[in-house]
PDB file of N, CA and C in Angstrom:
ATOM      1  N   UNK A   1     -16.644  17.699 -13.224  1.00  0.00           N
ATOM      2  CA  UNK A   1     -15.605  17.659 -12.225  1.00  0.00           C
ATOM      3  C   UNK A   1     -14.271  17.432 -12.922  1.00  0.00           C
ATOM      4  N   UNK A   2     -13.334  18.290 -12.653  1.00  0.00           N
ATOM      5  CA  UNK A   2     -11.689  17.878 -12.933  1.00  0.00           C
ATOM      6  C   UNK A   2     -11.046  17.758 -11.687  1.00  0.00           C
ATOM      7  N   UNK A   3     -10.756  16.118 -11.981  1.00  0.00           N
ATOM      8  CA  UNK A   3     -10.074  16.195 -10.952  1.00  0.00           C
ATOM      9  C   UNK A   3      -8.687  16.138 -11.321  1.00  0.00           C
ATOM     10  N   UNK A   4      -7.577  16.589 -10.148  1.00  0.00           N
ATOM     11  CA  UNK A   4      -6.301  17.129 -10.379  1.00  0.00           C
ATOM     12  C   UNK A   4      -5.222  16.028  -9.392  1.00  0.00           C
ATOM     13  N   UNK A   5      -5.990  15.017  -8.600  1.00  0.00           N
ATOM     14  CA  UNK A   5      -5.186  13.831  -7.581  1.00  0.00           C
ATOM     15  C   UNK A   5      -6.307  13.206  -7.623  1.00  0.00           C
ATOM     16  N   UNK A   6      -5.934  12.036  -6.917  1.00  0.00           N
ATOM     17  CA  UNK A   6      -6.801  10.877  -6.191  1.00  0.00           C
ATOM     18  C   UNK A   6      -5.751  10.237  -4.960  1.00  0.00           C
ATOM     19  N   UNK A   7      -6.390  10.538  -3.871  1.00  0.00           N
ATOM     20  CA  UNK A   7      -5.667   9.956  -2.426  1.00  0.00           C
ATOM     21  C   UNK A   7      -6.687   8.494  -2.502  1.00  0.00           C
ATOM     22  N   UNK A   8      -6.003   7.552  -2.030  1.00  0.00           N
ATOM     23  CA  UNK A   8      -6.112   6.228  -1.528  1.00  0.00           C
ATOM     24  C   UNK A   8      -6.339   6.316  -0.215  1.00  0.00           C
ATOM     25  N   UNK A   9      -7.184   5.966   0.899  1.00  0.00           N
ATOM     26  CA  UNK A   9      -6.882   6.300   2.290  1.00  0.00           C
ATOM     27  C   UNK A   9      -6.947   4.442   3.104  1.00  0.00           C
ATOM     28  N   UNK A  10      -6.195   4.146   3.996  1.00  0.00           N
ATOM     29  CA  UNK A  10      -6.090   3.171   4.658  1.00  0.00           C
ATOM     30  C   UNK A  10      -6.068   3.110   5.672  1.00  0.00           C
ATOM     31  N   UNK A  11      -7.004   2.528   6.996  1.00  0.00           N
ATOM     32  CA  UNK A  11      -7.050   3.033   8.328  1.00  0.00           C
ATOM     33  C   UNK A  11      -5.926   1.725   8.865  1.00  0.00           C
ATOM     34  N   UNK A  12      -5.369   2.380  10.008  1.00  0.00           N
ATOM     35  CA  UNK A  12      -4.304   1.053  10.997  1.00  0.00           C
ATOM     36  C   UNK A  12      -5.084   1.674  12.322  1.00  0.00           C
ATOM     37  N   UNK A  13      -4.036   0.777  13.164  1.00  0.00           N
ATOM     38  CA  UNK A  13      -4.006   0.718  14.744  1.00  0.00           C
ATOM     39  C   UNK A  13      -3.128   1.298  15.197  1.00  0.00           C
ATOM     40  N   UNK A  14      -1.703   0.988  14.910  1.00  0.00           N
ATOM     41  CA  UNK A  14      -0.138   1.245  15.532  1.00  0.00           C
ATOM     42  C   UNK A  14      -0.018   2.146  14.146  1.00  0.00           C
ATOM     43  N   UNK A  15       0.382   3.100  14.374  1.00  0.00           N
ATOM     44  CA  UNK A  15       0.877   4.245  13.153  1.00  0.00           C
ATOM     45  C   UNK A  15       2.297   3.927  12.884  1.00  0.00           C
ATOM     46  N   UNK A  16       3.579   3.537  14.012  1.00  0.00           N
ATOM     47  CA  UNK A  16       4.524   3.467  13.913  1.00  0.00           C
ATOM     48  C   UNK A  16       5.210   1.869  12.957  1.00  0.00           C
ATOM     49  N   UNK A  17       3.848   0.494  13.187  1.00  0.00           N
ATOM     50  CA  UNK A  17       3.897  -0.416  12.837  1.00  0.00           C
ATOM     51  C   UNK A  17       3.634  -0.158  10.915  1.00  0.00           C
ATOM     52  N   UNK A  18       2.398   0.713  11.382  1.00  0.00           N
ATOM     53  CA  UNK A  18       1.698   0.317   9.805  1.00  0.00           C
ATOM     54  C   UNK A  18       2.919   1.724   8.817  1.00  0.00           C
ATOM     55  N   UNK A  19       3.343   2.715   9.534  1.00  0.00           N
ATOM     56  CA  UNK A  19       4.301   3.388   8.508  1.00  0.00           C
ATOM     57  C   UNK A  19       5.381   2.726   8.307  1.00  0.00           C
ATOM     58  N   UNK A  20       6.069   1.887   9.318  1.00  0.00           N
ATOM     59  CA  UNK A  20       7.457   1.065   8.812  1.00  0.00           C
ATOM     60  C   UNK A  20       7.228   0.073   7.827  1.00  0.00           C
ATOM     61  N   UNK A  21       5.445  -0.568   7.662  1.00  0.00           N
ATOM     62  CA  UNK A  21       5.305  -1.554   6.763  1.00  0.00           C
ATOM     63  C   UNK A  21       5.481  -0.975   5.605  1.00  0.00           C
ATOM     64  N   UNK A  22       4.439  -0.104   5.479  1.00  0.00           N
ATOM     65  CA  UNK A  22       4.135   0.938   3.893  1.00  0.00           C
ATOM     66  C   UNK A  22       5.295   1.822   3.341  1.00  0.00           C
ATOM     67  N   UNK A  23       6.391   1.922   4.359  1.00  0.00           N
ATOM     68  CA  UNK A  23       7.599   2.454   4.065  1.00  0.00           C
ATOM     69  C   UNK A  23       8.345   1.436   3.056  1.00  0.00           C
ATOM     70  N   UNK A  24       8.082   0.090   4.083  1.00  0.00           N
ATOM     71  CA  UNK A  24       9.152  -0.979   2.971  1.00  0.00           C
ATOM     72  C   UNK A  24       8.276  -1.498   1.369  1.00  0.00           C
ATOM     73  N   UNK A  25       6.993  -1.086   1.863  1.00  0.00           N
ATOM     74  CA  UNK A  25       6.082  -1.173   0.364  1.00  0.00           C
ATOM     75  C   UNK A  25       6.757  -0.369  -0.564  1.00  0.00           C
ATOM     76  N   UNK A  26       6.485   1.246  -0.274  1.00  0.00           N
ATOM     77  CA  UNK A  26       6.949   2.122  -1.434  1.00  0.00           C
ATOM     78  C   UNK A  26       8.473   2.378  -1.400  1.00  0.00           C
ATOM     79  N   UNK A  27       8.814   1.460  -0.347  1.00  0.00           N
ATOM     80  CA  UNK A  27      10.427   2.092  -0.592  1.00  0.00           C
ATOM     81  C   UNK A  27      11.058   3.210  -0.645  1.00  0.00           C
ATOM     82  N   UNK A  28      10.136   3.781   0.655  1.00  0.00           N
ATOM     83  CA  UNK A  28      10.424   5.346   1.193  1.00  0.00           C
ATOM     84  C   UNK A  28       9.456   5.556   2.253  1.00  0.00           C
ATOM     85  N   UNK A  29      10.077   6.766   2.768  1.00  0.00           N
ATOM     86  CA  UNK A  29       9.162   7.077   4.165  1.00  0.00           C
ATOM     87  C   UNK A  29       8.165   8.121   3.249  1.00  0.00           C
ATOM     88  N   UNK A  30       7.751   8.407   4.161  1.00  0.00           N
ATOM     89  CA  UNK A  30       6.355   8.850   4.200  1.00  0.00           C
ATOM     90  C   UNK A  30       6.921  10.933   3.483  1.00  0.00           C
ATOM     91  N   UNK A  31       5.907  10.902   2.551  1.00  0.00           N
ATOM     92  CA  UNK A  31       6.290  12.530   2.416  1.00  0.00           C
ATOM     93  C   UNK A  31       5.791  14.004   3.074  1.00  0.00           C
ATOM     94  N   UNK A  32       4.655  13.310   3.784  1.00  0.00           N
ATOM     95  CA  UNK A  32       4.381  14.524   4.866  1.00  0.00           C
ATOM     96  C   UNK A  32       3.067  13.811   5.747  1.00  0.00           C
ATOM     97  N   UNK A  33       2.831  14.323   7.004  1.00  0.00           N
ATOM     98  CA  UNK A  33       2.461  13.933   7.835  1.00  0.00           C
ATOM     99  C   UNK A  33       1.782  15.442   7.978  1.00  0.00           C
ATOM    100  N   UNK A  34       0.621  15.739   7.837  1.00  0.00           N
ATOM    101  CA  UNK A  34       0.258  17.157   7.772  1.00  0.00           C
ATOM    102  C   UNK A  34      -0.837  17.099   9.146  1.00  0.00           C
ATOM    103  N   UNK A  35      -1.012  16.023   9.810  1.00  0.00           N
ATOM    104  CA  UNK A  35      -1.712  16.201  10.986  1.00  0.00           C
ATOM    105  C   UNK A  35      -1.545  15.018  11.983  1.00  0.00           C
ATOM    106  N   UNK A  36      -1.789  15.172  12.947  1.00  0.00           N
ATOM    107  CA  UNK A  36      -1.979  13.952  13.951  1.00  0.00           C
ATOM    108  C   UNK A  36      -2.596  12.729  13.440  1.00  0.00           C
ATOM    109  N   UNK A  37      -1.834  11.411  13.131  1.00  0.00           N
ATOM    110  CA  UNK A  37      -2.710  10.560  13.422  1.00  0.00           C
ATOM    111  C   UNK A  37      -2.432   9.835  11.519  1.00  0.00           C
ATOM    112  N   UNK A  38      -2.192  10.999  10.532  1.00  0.00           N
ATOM    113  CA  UNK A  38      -1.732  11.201   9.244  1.00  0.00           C
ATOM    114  C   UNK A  38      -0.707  11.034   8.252  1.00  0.00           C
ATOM    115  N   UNK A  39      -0.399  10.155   7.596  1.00  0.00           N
ATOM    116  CA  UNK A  39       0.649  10.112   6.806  1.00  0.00           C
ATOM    117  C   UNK A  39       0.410  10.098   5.780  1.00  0.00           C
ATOM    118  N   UNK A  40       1.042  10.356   4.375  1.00  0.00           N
ATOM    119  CA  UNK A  40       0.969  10.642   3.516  1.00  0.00           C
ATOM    120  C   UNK A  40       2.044   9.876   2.244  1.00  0.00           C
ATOM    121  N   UNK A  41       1.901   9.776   1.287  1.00  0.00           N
ATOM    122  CA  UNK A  41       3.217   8.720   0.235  1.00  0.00           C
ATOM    123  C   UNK A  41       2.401   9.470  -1.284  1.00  0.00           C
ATOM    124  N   UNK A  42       3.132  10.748  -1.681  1.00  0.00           N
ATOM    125  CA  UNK A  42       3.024  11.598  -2.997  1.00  0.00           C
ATOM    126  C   UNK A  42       3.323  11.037  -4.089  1.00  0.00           C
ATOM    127  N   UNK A  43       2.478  10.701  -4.821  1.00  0.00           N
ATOM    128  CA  UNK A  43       3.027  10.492  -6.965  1.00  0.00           C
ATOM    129  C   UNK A  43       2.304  11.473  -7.479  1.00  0.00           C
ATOM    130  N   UNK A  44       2.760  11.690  -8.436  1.00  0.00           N
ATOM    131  CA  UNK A  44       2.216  12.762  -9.474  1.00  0.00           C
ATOM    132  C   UNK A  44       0.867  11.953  -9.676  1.00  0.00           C
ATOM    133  N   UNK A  45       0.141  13.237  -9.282  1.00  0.00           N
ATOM    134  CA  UNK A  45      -1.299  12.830  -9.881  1.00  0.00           C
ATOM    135  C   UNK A  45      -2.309  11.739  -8.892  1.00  0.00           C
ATOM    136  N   UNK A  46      -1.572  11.187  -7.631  1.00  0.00           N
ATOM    137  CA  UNK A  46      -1.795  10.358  -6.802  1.00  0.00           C
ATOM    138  C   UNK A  46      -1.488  10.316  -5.274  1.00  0.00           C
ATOM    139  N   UNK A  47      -1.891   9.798  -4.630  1.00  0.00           N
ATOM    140  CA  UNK A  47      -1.499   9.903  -3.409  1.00  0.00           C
ATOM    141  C   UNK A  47      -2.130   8.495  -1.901  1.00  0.00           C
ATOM    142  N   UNK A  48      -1.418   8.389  -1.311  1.00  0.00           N
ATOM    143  CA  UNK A  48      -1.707   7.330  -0.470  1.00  0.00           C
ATOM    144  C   UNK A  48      -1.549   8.128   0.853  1.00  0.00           C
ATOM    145  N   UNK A  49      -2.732   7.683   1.870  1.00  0.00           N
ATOM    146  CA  UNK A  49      -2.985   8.550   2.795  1.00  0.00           C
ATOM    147  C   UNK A  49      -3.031   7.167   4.143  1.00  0.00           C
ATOM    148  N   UNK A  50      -2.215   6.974   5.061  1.00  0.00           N
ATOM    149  CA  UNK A  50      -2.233   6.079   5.965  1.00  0.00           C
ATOM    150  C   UNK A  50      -3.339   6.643   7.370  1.00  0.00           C
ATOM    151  N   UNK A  51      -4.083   6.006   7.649  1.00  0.00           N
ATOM    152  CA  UNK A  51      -4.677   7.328   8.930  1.00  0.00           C
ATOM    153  C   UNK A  51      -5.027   6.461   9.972  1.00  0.00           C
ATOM    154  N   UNK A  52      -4.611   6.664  11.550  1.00  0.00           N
ATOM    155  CA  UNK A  52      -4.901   5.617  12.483  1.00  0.00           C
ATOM    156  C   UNK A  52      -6.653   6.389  12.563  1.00  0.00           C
ATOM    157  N   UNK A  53      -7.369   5.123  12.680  1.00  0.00           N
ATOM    158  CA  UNK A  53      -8.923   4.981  12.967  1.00  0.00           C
ATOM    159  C   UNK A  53      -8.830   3.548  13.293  1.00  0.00           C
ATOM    160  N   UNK A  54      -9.318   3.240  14.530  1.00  0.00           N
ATOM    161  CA  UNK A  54      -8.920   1.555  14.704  1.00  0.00           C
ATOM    162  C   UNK A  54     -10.238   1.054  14.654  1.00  0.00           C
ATOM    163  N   UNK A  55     -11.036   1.583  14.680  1.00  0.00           N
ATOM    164  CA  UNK A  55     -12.497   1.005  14.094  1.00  0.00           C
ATOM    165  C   UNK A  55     -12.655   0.525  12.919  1.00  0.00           C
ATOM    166  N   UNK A  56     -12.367   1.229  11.407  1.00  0.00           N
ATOM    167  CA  UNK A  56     -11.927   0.841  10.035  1.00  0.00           C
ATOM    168  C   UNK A  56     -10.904   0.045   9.746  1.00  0.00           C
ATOM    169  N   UNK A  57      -9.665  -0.120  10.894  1.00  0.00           N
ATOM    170  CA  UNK A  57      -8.543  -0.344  10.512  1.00  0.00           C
ATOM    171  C   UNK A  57      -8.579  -2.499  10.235  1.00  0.00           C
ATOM    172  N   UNK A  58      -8.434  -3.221   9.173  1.00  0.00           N
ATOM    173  CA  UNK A  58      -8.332  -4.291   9.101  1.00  0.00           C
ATOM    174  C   UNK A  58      -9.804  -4.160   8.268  1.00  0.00           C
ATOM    175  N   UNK A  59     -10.462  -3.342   7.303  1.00  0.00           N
ATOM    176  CA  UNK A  59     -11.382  -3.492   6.197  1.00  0.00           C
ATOM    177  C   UNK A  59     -11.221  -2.754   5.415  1.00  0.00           C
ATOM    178  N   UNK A  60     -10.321  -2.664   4.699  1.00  0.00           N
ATOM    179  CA  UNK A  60      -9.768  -1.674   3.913  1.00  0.00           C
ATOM    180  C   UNK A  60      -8.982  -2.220   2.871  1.00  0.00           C
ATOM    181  N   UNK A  61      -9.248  -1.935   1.800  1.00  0.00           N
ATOM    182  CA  UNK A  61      -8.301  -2.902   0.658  1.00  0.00           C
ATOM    183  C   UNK A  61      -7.741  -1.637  -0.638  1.00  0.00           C
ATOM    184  N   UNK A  62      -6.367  -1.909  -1.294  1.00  0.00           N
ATOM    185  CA  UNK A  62      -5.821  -1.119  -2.091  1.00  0.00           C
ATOM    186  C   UNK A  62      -5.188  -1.303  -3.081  1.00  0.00           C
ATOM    187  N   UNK A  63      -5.701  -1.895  -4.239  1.00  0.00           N
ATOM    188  CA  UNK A  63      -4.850  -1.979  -5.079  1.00  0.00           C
ATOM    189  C   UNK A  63      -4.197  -1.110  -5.856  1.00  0.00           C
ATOM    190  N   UNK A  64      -2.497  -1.972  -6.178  1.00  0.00           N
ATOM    191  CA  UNK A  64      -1.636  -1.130  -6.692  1.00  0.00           C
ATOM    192  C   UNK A  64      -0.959  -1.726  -7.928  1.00  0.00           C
ATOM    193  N   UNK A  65      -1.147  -0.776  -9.403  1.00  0.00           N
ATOM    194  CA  UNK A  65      -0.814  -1.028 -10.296  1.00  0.00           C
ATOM    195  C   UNK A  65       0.847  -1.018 -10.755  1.00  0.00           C
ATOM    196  N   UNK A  66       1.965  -2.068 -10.682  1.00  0.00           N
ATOM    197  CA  UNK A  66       3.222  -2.165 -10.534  1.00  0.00           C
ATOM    198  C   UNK A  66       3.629  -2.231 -11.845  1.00  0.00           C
ATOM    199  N   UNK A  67       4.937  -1.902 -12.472  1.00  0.00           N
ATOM    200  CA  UNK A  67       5.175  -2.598 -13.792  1.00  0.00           C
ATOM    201  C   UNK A  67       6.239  -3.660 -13.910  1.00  0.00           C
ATOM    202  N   UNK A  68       6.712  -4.098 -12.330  1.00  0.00           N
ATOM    203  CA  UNK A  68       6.890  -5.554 -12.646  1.00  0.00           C
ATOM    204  C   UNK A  68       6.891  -6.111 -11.452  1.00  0.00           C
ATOM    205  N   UNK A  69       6.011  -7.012 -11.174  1.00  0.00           N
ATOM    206  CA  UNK A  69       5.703  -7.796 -10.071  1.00  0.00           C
ATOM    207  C   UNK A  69       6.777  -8.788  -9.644  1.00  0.00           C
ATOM    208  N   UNK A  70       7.841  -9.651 -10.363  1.00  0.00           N
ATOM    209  CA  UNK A  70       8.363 -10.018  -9.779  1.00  0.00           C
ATOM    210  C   UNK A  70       9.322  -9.501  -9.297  1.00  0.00           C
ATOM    211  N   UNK A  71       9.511  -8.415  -9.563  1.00  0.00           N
ATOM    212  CA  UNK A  71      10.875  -7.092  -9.098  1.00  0.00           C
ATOM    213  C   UNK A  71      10.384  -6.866  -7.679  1.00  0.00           C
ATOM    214  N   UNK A  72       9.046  -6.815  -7.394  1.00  0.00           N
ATOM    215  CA  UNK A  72       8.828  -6.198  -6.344  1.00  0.00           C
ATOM    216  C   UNK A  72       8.300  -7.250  -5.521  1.00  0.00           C
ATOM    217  N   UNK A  73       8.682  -8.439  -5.656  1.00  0.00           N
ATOM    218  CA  UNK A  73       8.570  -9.996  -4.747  1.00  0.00           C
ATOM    219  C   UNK A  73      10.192 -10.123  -4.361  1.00  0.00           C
ATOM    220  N   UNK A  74      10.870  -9.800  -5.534  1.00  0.00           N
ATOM    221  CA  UNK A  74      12.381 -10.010  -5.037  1.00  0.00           C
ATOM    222  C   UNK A  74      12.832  -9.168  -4.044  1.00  0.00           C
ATOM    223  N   UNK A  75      12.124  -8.192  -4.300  1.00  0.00           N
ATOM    224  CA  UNK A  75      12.826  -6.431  -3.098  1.00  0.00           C
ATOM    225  C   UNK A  75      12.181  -7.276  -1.880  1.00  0.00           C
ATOM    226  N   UNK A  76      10.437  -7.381  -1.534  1.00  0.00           N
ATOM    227  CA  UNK A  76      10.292  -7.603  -0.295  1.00  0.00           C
ATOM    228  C   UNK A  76      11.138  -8.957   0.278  1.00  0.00           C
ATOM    229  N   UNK A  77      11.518  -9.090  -0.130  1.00  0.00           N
ATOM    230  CA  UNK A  77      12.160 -10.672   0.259  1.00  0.00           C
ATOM    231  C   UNK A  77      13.202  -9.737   1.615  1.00  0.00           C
ATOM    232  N   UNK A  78      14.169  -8.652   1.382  1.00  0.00           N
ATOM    233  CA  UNK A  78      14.656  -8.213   2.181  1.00  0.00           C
ATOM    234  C   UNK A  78      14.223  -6.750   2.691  1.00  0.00           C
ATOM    235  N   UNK A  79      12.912  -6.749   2.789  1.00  0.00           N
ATOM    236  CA  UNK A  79      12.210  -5.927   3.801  1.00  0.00           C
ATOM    237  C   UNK A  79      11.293  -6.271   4.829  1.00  0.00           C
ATOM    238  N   UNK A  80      10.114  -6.029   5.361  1.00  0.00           N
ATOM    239  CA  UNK A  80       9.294  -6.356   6.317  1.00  0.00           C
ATOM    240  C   UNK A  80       8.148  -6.782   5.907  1.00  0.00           C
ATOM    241  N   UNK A  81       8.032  -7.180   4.502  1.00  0.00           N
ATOM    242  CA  UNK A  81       6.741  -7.790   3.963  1.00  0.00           C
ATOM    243  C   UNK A  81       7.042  -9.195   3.324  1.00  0.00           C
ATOM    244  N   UNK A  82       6.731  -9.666   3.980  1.00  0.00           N
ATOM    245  CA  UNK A  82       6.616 -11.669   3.208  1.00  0.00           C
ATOM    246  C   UNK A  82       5.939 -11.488   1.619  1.00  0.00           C
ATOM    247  N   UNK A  83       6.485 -12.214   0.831  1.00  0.00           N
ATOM    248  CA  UNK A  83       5.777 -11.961  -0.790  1.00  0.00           C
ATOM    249  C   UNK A  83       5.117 -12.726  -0.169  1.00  0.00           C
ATOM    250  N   UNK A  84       4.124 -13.036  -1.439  1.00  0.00           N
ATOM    251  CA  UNK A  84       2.912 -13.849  -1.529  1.00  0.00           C
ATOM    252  C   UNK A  84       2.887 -14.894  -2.888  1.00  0.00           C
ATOM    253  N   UNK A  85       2.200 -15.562  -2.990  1.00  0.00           N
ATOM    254  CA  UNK A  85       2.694 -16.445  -4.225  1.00  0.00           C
ATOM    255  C   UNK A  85       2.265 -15.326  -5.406  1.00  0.00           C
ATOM    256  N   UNK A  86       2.028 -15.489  -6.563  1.00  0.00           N
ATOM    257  CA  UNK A  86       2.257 -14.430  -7.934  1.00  0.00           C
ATOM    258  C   UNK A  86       0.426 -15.764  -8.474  1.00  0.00           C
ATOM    259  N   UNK A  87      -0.495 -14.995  -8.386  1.00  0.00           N
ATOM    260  CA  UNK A  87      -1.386 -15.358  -8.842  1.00  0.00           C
ATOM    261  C   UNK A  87      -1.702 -14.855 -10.534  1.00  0.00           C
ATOM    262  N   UNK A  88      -2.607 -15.382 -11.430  1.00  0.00           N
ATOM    263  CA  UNK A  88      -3.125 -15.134 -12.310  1.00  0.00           C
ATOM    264  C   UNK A  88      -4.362 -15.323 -12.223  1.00  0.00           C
ATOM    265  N   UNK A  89      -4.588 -13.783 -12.570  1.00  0.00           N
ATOM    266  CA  UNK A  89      -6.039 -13.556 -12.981  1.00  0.00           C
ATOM    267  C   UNK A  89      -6.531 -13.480 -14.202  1.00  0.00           C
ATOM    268  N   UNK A  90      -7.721 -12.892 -14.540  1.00  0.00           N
ATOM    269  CA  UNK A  90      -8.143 -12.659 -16.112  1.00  0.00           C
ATOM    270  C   UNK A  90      -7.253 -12.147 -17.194  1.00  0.00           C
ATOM    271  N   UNK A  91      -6.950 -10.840 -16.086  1.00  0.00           N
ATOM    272  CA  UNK A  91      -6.215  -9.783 -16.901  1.00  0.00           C
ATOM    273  C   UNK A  91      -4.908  -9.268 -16.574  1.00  0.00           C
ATOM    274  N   UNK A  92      -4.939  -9.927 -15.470  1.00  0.00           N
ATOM    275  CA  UNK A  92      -3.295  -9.425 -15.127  1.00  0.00           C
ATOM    276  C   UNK A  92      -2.709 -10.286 -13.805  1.00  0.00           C
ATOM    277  N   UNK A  93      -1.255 -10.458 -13.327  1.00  0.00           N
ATOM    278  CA  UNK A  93      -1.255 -11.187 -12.644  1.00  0.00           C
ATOM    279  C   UNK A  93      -1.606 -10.441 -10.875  1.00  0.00           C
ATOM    280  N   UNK A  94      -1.545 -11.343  -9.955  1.00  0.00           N
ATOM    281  CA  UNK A  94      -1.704 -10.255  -8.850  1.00  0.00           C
ATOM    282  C   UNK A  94      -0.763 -11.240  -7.505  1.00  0.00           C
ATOM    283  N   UNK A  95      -1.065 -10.072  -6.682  1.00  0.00           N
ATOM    284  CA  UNK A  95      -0.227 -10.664  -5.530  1.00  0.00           C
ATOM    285  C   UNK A  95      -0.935 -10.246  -4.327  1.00  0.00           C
ATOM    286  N   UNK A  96      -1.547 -10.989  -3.386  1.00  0.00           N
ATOM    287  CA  UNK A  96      -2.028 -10.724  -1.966  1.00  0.00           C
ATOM    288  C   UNK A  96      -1.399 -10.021  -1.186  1.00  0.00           C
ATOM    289  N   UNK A  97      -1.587  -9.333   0.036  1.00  0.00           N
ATOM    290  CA  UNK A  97      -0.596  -8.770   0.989  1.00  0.00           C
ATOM    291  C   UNK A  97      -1.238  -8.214   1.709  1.00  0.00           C
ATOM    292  N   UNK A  98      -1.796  -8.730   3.127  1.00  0.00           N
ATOM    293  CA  UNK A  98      -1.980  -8.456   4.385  1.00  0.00           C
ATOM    294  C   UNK A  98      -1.044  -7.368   5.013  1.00  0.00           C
ATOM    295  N   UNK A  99      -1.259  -6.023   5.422  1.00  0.00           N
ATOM    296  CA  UNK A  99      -0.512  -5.087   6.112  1.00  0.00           C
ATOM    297  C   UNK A  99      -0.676  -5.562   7.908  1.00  0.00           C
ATOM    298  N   UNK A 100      -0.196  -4.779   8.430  1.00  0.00           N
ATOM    299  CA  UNK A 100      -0.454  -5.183   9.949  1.00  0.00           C
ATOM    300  C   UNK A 100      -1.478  -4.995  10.531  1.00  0.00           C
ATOM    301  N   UNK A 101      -2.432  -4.390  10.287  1.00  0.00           N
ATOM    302  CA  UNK A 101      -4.245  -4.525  10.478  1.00  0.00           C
ATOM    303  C   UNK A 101      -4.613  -5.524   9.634  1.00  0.00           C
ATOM    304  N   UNK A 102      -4.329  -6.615   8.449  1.00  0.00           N
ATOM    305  CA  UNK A 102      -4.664  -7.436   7.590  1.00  0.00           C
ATOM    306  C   UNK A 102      -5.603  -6.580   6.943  1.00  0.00           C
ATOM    307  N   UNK A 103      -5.427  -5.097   6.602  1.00  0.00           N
ATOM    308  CA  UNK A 103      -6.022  -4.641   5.176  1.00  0.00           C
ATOM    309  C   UNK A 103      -5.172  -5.209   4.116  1.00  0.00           C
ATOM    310  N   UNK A 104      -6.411  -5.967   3.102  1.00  0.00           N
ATOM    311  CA  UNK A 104      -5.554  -6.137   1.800  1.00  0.00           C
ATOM    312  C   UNK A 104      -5.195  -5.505   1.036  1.00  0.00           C
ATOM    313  N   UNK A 105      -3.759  -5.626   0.515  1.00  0.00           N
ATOM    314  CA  UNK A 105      -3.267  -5.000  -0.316  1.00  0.00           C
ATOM    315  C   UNK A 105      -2.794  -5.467  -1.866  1.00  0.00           C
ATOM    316  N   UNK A 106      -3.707  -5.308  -2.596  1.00  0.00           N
ATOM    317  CA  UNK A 106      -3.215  -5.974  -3.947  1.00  0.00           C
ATOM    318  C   UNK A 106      -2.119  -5.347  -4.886  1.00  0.00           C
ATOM    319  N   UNK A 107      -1.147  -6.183  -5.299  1.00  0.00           N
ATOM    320  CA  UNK A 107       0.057  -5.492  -6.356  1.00  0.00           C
ATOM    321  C   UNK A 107      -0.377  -6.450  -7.728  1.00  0.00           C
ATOM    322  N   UNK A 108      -0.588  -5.471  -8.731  1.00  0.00           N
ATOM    323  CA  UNK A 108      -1.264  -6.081 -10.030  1.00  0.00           C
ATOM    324  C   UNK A 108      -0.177  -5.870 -11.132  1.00  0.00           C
ATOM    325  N   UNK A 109      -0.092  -6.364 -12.132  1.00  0.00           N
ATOM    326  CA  UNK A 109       0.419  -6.077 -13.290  1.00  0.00           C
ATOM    327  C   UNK A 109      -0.076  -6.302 -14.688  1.00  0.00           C
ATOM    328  N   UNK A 110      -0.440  -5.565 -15.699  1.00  0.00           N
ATOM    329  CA  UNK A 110      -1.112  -5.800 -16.504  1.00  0.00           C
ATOM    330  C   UNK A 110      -0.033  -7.449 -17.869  1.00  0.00           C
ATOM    331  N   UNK A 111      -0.741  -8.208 -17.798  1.00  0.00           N
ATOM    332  CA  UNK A 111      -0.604  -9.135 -18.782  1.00  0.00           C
ATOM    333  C   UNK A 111      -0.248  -8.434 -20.475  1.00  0.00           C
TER     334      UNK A 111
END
């Protein structure tokens, strides 16, 4: 198999709640919405896929590899996401983050 992407997928409830959250995550709206119900957030080689299913929505977890965590505790400070304290793990530090379904969302940085 070659693969050429990898989508992340995350189920919500409120589409309008959970895209204004993940908007102030990546610090952009959404890059295409290719169906009902669908949103989308493009990197080379990657991709994050938001999708209302309210059955899944609140068991779903995503971690995201940052290259500097406290840069991105200082930004949410004036967006719609509360930081979280700056944990250490084995290998890198991390940061908790409940979206508005309380899927977790981990922001990591390698040590």
């Amino acid at each position: 198999m070659k693969l050429t992407a990898v989508y992340a997928n995350v189920s919500c409830r409120n589409p309008e709640r959970s895209i204004a959250w993940y908007s102030a995550l990546f610090d952009r709206a959404p890059d295409a919405q290719p169906m009902q119900g669908l949103s989308e957030w493009h990197w080379q080689g990657a991709g994050f896929q938001l999708f209302v299913n309210p059955g899944h929505a609140g068991h779903c977890t995503l971690t995201l590899f940052v290259h500097d965590l406290q840069a991105e505790a200082a930004r949410f400070k004036s967006s719609l996401i509360t930081p979280a304290p700056i944990e250490q793990a084995d290998y890198v530090d991390i940061m908790r983050l409940l979206d508005p379904d309380e899927n977790l969302v981990v922001l990591a940085e390698k040590r």
